[in-house]
C-alpha atoms as a PDB file:
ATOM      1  CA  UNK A   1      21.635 -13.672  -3.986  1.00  0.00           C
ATOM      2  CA  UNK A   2      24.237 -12.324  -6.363  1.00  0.00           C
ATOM      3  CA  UNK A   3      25.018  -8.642  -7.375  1.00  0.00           C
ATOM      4  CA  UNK A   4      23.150  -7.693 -10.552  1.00  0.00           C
ATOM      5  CA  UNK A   5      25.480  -6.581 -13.050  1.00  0.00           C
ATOM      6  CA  UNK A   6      22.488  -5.002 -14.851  1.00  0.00           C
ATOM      7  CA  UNK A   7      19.707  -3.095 -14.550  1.00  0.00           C
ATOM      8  CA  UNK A   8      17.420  -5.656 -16.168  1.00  0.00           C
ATOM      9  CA  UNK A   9      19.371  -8.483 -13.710  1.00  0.00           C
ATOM     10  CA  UNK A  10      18.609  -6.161 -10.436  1.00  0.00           C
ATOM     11  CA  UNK A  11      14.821  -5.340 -11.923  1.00  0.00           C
ATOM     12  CA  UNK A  12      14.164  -9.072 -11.903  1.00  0.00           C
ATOM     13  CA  UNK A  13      16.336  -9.721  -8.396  1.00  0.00           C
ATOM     14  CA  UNK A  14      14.006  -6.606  -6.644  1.00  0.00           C
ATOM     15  CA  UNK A  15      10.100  -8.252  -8.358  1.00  0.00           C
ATOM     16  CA  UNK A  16      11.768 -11.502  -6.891  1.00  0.00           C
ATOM     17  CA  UNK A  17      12.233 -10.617  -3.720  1.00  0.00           C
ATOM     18  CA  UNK A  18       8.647  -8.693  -3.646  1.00  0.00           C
ATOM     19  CA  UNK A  19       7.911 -12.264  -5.035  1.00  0.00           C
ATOM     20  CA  UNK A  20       5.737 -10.585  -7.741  1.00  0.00           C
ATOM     21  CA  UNK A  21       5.598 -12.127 -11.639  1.00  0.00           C
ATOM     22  CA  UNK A  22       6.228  -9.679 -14.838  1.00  0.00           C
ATOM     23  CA  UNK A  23       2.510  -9.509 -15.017  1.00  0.00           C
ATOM     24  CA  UNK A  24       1.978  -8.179 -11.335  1.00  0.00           C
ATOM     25  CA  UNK A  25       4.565  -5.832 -11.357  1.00  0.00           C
ATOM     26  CA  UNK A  26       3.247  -4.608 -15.165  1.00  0.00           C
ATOM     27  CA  UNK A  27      -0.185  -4.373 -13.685  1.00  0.00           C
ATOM     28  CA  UNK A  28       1.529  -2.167 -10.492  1.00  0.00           C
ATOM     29  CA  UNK A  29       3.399   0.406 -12.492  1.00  0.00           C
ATOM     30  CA  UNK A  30       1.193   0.714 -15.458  1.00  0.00           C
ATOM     31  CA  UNK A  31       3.159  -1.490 -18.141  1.00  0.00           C
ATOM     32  CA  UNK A  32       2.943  -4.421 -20.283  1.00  0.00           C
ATOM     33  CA  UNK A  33       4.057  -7.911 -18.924  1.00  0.00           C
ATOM     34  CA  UNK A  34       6.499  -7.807 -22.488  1.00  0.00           C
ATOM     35  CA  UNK A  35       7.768  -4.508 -21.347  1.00  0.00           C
ATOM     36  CA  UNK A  36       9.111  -5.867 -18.377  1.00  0.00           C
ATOM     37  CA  UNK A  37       9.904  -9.184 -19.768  1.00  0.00           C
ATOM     38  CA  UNK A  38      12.273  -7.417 -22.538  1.00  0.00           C
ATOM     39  CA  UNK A  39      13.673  -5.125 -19.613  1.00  0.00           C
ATOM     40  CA  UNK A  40      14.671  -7.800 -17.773  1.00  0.00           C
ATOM     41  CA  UNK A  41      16.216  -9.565 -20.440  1.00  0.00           C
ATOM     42  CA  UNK A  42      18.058  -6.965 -21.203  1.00  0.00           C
ATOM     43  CA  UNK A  43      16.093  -6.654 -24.661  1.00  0.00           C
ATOM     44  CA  UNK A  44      15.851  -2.806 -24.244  1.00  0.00           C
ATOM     45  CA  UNK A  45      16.547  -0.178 -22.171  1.00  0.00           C
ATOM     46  CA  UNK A  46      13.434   1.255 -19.821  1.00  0.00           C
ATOM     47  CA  UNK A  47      11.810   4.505 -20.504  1.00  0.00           C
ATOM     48  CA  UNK A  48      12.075   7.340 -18.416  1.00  0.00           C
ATOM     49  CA  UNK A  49       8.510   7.165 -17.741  1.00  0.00           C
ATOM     50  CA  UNK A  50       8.733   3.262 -16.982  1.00  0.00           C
ATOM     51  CA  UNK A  51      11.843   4.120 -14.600  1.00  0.00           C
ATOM     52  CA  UNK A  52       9.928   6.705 -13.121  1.00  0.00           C
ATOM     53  CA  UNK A  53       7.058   4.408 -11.986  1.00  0.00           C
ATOM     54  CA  UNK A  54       9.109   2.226 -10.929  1.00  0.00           C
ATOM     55  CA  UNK A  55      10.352   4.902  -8.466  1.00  0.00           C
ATOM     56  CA  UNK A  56       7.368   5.878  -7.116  1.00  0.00           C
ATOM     57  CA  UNK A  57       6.388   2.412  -6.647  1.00  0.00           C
ATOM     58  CA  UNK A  58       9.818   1.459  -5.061  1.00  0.00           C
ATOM     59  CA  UNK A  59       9.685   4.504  -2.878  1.00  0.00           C
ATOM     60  CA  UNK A  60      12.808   5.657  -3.939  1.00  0.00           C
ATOM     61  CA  UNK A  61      13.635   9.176  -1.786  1.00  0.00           C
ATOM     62  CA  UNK A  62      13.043  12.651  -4.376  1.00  0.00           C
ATOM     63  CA  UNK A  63      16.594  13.075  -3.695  1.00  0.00           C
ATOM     64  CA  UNK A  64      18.020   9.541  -5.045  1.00  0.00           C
ATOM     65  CA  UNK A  65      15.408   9.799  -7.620  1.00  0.00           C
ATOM     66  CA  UNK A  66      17.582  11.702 -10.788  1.00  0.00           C
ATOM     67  CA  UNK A  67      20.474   9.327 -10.179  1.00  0.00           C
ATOM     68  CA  UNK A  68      18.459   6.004 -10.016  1.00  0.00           C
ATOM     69  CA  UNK A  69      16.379   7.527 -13.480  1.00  0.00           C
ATOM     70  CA  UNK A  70      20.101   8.009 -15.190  1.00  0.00           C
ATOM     71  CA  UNK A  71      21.169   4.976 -13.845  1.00  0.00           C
ATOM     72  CA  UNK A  72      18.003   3.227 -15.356  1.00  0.00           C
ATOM     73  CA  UNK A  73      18.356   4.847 -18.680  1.00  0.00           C
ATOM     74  CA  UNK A  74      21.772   3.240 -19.329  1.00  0.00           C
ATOM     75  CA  UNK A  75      20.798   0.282 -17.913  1.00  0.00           C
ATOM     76  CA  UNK A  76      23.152   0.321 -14.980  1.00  0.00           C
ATOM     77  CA  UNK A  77      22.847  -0.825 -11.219  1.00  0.00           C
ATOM     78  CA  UNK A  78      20.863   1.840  -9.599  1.00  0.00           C
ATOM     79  CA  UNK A  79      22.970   2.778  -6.414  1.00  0.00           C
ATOM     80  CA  UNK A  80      20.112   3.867  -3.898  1.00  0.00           C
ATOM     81  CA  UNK A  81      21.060   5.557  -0.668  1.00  0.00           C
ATOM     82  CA  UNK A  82      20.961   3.082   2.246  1.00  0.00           C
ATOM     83  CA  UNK A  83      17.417   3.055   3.839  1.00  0.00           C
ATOM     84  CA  UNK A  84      16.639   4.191   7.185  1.00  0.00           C
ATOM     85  CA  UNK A  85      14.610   1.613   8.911  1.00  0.00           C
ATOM     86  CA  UNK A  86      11.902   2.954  10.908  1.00  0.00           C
ATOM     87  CA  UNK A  87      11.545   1.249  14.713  1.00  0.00           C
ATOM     88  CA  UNK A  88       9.927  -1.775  15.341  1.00  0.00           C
ATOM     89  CA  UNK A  89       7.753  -2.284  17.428  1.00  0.00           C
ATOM     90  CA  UNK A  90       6.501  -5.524  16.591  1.00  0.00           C
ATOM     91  CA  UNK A  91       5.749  -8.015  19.531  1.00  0.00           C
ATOM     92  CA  UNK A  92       7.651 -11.376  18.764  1.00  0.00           C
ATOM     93  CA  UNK A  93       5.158 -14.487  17.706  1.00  0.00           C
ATOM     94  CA  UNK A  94       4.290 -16.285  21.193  1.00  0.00           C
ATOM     95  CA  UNK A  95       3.873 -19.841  18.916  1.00  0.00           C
ATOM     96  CA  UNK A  96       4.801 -20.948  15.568  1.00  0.00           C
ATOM     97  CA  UNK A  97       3.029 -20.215  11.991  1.00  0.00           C
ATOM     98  CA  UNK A  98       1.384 -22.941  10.929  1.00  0.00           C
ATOM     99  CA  UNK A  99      -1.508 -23.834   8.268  1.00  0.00           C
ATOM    100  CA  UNK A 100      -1.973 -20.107   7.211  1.00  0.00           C
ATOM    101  CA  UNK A 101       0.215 -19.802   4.601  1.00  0.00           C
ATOM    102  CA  UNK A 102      -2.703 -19.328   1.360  1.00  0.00           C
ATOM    103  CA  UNK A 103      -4.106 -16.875   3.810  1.00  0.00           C
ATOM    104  CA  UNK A 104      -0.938 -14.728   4.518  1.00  0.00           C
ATOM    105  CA  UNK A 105      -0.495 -14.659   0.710  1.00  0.00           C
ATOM    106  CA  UNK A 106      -3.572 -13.144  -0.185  1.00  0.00           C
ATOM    107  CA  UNK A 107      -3.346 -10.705   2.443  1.00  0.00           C
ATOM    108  CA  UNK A 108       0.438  -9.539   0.791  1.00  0.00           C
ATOM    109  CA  UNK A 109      -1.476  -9.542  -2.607  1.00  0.00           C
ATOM    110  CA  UNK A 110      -3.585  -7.089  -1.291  1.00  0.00           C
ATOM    111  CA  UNK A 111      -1.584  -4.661   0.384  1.00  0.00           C
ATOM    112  CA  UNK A 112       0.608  -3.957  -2.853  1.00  0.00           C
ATOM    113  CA  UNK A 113       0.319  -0.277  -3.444  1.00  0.00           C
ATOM    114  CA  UNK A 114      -1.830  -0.203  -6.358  1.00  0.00           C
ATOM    115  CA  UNK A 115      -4.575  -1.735  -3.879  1.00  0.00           C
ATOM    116  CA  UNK A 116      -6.370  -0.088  -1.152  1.00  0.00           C
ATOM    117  CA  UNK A 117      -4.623  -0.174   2.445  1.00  0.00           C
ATOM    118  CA  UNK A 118      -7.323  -1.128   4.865  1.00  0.00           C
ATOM    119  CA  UNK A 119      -7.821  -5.018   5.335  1.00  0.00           C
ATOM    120  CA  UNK A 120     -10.053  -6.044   8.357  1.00  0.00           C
ATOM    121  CA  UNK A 121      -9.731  -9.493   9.777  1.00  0.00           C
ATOM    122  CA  UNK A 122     -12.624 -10.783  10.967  1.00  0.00           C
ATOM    123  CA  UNK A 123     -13.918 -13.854  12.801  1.00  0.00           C
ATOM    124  CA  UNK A 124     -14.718 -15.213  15.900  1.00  0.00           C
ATOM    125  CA  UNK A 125     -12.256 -15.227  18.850  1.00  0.00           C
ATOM    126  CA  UNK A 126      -9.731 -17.440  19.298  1.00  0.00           C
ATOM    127  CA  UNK A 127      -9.344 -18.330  15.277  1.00  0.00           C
ATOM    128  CA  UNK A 128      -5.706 -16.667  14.980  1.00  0.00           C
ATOM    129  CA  UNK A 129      -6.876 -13.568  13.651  1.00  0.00           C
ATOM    130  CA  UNK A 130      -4.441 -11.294  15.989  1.00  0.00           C
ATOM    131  CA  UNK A 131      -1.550 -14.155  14.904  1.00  0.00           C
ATOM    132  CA  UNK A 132      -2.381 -13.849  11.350  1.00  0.00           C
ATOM    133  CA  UNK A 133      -1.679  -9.739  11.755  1.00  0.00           C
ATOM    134  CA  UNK A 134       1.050 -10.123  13.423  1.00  0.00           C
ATOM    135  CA  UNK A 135       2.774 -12.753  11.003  1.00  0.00           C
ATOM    136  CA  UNK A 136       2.040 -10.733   7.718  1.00  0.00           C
ATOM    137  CA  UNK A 137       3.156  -7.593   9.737  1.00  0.00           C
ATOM    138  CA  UNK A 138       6.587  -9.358  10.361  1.00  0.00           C
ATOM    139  CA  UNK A 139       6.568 -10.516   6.770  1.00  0.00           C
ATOM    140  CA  UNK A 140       5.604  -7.098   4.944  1.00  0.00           C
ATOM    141  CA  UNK A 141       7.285  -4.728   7.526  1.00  0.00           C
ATOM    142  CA  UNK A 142      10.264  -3.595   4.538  1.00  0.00           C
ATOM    143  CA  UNK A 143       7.826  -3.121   2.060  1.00  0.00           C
ATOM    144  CA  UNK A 144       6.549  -0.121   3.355  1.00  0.00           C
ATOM    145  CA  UNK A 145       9.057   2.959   4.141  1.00  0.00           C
ATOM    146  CA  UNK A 146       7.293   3.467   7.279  1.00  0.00           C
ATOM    147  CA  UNK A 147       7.529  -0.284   8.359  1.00  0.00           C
ATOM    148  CA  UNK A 148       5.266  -1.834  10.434  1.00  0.00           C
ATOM    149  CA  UNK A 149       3.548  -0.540  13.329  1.00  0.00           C
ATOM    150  CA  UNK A 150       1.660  -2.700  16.135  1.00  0.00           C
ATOM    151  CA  UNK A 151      -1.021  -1.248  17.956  1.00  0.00           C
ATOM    152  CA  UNK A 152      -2.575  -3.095  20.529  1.00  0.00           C
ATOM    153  CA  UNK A 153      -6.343  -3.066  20.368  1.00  0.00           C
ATOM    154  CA  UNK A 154      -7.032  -4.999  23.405  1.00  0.00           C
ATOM    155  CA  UNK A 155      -9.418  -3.125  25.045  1.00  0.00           C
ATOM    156  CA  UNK A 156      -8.269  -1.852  28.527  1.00  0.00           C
ATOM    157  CA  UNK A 157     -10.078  -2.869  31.864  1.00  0.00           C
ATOM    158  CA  UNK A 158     -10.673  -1.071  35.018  1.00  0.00           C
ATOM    159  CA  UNK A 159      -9.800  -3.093  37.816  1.00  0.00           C
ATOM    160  CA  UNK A 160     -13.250  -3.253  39.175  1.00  0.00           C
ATOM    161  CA  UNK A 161     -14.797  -4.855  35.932  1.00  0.00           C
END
């Protein structure tokens, strides 16, 4: 992917890669699909309070918060501090991905931040549930600032059960 030269080019580059359309990321920060559109082509500059929700939806640190608002307002690259990646302690997959794709999407759908957090898989053993998680844990785990975080559910067993 190139370097945006713009603030409307990295705007589109960043709902890309979140693989969200205008509309989504309108509906996610509170503005107009045509308010994004025109930002991202460079039609007009965004509003403090547009580059402010975009902040708080980006999770941009309080203290690279000012520069990335100035930066916004002149339509200029934002230059945001390099992120600290939280461990992982994701088990690798023990088998390919395969089949689950429509199901993986939904699942990223709803864990955007405008949505409630807590998804439950459910279904009878042995249907991939626990390789579902695991995938769309892998997938989302820079979306979050905390990352991803796998904990085992399995439920222990004394050795005379």
């Amino acid at each position: 992917m190139s370097k945006p030269h713009s603030f409307g080019t990295w705007l589109r580059q960043q709902r890309r890669q979140r693989d969200l359309t205008q509309a989504a990321l309108g509906e996610l920060i509170g503005y107009a699909t045509v308010t994004i559109r025109k930002i991202e082509s460079e039609e007009r500059k965004p509003s403090a309070e547009f580059a402010g929700a975009l902040a708080n939806y980006l999770n941009i640190p309080r203290s690279a918060q000012e520069p990335f608002l100035q930066a916004a307002r002149q339509g200029h690259v934002p230059q945001l501090p390099a992120a600290q990646r939280p461990p992982i302690n994701l088990p690798p997959p023990r088998n390919s991905f395969i089949g689950r794709q429509r199901e993986q999407q939904e699942l990223v759908r709803l864990m955007q931040p405008a949505v409630p957090r807590l998804i439950t898989l459910v279904g009878p053993p042995g249907v991939g549930k626990t390789r579902l998680a695991l995938q769309l844990a892998w997938a989302t785990q820079n979306t979050f600032a905390d990352g991803a975080y796998w904990l085992d559910l399995t439920p222990y067993r004394s050795a005379t059960a």
